[in-house]
C-alpha atoms as a PDB file:
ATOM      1  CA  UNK A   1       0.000   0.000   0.000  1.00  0.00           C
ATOM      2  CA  UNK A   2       1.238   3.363  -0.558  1.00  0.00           C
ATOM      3  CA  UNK A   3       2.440   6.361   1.360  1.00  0.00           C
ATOM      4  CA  UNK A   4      -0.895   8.262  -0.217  1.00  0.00           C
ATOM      5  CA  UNK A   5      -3.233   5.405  -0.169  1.00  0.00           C
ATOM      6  CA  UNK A   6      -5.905   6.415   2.559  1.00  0.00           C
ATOM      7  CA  UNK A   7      -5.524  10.344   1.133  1.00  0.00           C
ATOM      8  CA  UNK A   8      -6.673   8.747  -2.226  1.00  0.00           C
ATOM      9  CA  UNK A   9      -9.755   6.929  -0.611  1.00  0.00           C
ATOM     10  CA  UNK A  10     -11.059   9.892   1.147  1.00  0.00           C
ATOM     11  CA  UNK A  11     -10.562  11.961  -1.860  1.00  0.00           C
ATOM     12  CA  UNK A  12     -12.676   9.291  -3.817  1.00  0.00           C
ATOM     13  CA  UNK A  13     -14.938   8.954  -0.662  1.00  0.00           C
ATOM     14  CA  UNK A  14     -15.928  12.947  -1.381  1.00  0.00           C
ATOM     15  CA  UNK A  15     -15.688  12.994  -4.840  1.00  0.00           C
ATOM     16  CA  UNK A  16     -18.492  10.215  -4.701  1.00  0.00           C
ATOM     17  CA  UNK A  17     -20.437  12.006  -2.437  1.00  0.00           C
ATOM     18  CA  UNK A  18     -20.506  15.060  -4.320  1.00  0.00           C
ATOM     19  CA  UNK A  19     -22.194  12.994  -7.006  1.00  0.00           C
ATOM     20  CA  UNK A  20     -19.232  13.565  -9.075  1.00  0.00           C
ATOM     21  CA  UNK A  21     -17.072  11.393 -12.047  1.00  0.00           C
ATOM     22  CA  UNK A  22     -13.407  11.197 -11.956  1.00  0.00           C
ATOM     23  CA  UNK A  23     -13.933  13.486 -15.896  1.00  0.00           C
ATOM     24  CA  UNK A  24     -16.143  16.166 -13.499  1.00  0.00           C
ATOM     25  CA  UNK A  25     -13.347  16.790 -10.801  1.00  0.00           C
ATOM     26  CA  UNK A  26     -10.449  16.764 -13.566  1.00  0.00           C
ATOM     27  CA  UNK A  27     -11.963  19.059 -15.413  1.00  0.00           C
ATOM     28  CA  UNK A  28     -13.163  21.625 -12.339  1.00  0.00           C
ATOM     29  CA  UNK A  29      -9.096  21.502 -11.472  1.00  0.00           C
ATOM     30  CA  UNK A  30      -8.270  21.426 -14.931  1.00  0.00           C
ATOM     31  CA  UNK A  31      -6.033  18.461 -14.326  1.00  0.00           C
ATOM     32  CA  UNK A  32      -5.830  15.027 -16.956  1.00  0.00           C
ATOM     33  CA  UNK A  33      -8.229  12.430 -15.538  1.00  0.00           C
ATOM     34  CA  UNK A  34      -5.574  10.151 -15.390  1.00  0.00           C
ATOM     35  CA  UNK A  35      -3.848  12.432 -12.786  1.00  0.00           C
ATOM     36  CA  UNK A  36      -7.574  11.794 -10.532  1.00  0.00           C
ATOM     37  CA  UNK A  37      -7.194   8.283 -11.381  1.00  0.00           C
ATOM     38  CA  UNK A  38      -3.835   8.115 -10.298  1.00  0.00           C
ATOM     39  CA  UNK A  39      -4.448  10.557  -7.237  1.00  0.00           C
ATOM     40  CA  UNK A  40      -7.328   7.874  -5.791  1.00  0.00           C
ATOM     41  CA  UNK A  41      -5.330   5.216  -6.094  1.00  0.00           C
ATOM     42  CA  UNK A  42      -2.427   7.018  -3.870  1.00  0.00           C
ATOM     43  CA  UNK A  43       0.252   6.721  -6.389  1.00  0.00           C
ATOM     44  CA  UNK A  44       0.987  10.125  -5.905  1.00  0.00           C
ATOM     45  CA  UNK A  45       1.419  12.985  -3.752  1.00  0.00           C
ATOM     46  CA  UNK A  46      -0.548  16.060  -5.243  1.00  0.00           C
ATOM     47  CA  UNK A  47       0.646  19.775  -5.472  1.00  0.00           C
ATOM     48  CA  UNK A  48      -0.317  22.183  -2.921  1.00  0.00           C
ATOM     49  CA  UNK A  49      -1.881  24.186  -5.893  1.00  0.00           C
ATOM     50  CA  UNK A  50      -4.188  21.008  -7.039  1.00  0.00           C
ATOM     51  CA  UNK A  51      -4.960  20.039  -3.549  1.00  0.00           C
ATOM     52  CA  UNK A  52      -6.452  23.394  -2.827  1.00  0.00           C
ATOM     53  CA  UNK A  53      -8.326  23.204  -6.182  1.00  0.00           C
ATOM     54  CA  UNK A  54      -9.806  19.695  -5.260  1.00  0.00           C
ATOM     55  CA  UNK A  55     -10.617  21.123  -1.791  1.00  0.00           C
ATOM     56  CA  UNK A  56     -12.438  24.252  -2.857  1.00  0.00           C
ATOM     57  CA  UNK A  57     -14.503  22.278  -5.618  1.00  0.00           C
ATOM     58  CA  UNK A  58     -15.680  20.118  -3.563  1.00  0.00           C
ATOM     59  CA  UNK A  59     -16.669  22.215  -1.121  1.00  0.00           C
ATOM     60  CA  UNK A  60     -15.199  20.847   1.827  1.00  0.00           C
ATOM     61  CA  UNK A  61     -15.315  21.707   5.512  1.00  0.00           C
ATOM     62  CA  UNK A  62     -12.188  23.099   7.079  1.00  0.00           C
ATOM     63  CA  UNK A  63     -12.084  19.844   9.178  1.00  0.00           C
ATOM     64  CA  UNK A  64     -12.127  17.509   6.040  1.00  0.00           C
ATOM     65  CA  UNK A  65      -9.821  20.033   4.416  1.00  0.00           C
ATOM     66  CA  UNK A  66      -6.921  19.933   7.411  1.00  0.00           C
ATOM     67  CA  UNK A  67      -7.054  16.069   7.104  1.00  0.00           C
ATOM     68  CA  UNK A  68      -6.221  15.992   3.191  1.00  0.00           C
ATOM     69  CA  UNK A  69      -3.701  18.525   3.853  1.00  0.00           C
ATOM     70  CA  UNK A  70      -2.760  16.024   6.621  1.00  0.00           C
ATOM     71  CA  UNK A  71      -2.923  12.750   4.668  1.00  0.00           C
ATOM     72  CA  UNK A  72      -0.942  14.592   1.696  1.00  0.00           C
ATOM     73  CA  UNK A  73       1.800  14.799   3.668  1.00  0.00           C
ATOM     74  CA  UNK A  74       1.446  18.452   4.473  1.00  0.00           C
ATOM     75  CA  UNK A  75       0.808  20.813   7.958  1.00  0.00           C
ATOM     76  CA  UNK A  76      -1.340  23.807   8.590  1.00  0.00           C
ATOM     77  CA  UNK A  77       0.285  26.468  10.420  1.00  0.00           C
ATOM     78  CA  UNK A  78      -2.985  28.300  11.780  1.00  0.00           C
ATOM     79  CA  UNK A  79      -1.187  30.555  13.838  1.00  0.00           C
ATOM     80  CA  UNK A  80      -0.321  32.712  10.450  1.00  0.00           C
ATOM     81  CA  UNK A  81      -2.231  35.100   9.369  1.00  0.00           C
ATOM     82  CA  UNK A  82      -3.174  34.616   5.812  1.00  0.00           C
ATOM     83  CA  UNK A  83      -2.722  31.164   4.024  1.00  0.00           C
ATOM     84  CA  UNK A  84       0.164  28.862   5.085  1.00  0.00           C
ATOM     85  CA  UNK A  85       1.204  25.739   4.138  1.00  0.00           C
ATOM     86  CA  UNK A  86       4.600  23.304   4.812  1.00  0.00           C
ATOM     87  CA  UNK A  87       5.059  20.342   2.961  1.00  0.00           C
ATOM     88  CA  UNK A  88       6.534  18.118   5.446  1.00  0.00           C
ATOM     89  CA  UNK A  89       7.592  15.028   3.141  1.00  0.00           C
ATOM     90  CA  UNK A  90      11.343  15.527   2.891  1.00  0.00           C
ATOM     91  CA  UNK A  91      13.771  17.176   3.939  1.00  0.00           C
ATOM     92  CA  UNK A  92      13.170  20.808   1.908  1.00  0.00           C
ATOM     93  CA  UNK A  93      10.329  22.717   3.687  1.00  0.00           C
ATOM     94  CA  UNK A  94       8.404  25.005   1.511  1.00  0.00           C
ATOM     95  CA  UNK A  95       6.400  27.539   2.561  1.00  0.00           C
ATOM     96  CA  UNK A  96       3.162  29.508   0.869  1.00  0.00           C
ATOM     97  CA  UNK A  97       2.883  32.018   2.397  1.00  0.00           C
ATOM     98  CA  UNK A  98       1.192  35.455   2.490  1.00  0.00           C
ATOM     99  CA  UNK A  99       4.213  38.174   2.811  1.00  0.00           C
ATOM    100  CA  UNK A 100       3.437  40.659   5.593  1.00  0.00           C
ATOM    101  CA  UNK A 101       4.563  43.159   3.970  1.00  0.00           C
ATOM    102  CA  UNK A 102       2.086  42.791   0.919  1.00  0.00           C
ATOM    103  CA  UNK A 103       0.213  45.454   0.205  1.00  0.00           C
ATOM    104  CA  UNK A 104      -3.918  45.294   0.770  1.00  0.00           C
ATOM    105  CA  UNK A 105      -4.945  46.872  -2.336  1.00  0.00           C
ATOM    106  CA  UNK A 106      -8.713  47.992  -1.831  1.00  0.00           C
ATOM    107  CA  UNK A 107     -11.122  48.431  -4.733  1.00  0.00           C
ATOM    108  CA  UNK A 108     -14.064  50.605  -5.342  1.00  0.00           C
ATOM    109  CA  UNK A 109     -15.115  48.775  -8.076  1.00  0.00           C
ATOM    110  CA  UNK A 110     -14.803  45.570 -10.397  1.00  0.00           C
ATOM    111  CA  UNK A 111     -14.711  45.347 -14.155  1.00  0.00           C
ATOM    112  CA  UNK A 112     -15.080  41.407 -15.202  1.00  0.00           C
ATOM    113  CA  UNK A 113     -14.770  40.409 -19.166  1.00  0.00           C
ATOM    114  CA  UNK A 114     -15.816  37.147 -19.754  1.00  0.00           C
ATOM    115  CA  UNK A 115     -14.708  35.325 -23.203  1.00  0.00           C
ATOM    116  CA  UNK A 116     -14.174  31.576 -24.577  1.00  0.00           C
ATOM    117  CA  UNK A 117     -11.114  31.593 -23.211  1.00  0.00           C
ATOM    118  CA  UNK A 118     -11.847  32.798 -19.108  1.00  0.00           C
ATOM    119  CA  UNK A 119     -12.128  35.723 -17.260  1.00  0.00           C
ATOM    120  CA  UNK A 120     -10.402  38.850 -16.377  1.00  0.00           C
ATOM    121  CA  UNK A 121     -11.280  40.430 -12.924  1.00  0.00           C
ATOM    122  CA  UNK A 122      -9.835  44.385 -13.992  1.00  0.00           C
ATOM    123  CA  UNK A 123      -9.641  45.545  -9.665  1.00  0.00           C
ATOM    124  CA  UNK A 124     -10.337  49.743  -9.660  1.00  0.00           C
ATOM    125  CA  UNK A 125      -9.301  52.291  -7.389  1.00  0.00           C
ATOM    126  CA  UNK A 126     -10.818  55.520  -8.250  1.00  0.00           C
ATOM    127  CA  UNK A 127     -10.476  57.626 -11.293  1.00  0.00           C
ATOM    128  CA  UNK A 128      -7.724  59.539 -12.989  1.00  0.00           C
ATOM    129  CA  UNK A 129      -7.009  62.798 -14.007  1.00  0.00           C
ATOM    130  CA  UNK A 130      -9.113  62.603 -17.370  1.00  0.00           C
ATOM    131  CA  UNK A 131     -12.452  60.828 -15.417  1.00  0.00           C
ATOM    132  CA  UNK A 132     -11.298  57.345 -16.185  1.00  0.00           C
ATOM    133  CA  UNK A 133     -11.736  54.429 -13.724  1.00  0.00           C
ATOM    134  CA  UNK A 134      -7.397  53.729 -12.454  1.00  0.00           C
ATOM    135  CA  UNK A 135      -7.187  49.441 -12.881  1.00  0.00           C
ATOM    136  CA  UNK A 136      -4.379  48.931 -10.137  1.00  0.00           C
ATOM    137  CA  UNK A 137      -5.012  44.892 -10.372  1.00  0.00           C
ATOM    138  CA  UNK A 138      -5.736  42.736 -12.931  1.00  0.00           C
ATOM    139  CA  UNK A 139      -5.689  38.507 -12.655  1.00  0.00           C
ATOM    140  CA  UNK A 140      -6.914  36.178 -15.277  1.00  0.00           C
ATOM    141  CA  UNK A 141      -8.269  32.788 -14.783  1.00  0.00           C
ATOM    142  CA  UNK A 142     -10.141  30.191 -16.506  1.00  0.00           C
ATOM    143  CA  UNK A 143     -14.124  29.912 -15.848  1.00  0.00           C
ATOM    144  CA  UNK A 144     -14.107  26.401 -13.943  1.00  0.00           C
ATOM    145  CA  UNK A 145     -11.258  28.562 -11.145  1.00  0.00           C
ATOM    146  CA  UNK A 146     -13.524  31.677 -11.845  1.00  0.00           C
ATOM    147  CA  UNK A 147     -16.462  29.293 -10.780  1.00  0.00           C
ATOM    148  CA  UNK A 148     -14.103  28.152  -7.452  1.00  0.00           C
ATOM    149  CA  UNK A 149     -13.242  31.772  -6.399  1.00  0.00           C
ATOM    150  CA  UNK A 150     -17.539  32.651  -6.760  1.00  0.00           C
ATOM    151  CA  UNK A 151     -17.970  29.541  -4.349  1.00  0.00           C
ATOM    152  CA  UNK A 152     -14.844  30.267  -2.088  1.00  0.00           C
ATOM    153  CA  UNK A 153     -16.002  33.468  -1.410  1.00  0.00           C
ATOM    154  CA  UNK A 154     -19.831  33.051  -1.330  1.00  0.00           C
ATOM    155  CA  UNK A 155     -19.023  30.865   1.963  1.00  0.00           C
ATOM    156  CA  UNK A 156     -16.854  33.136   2.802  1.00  0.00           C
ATOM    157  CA  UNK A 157     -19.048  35.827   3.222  1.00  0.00           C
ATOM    158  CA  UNK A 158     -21.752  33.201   4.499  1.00  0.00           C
ATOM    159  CA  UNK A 159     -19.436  32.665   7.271  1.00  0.00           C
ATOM    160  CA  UNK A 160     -19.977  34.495  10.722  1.00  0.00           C
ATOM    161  CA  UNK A 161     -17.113  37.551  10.911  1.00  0.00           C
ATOM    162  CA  UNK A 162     -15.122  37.798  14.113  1.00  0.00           C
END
């Protein structure tokens, strides 16, 4: 049995119970379905970046979320603020972490173009000398992440603030 064996069950466990086929969740993470395949059969560790993918689409509680992190051979450090994760496999921590030094850059507005290929979120902060919104942020991102992020932060702002 592998190292990622019971990760791969419970990640089949939830896909399942989200009603979902192994084509469904590769193509919400934008990942080959062989990589799933692979993934549920614990062949393999996945990336931080897919993980979190698999995690948002599914829609999973932040206790079912620390144990993939968990059985993927990663920690949670939730003493951070912001988003950190160690991978704790080998030798060579890595960090993702929010700098603290990162600028907060608050909007007053959002322009979003939509085309076959994704969607652009153009972030504004007020206007400029000739009456023209100022775009100080753009990011670009394909619908199925642009669906994520409209789920991530719907339960976001579901959630009770502190």
């Amino acid at each position: 049995m592998s190292e990622y064996y019971k990760l791969g069950q419970v990640i089949r466990s939830h896909r399942l119970a989200a009603a979902e086929s192994i084509e469904d969740l590769s193509g919400a993470v934008e990942v080959d379905p062989k990589f799933i395949t692979d993934l549920e059969k614990g062949a393999q560790q996945p990336p931080e970046e897919i993980l979190a993918l698999i995690i948002n689409h599914l829609e999973l509680e932040d206790k079912e979320a620390d144990e993939l992190w968990q059985l993927a051979g990663y920690k949670i450090d939730s003493q951070t603020e912001g988003a950190t994760v160690t991978k704790t496999d080998d030798d060579k921590d890595r960090n993702i972490t929010i700098p603290e030094d990162l600028p907060i850059l608050y909007t007053d507005m959002v322009n979003v173009v939509s085309n076959k290929y994704g969607v652009v979120f153009n972030f504004v902060q007020g206007v400029g000398p000739n009456g023209s919104p100022i775009v100080v942020s753009r990011v670009g991102m394909s619908h199925d992440h642009a669906k994520s992020v409209l789920s991530v932060l719907q339960k976001s702002l579901d959630r009770p603030q502190d």
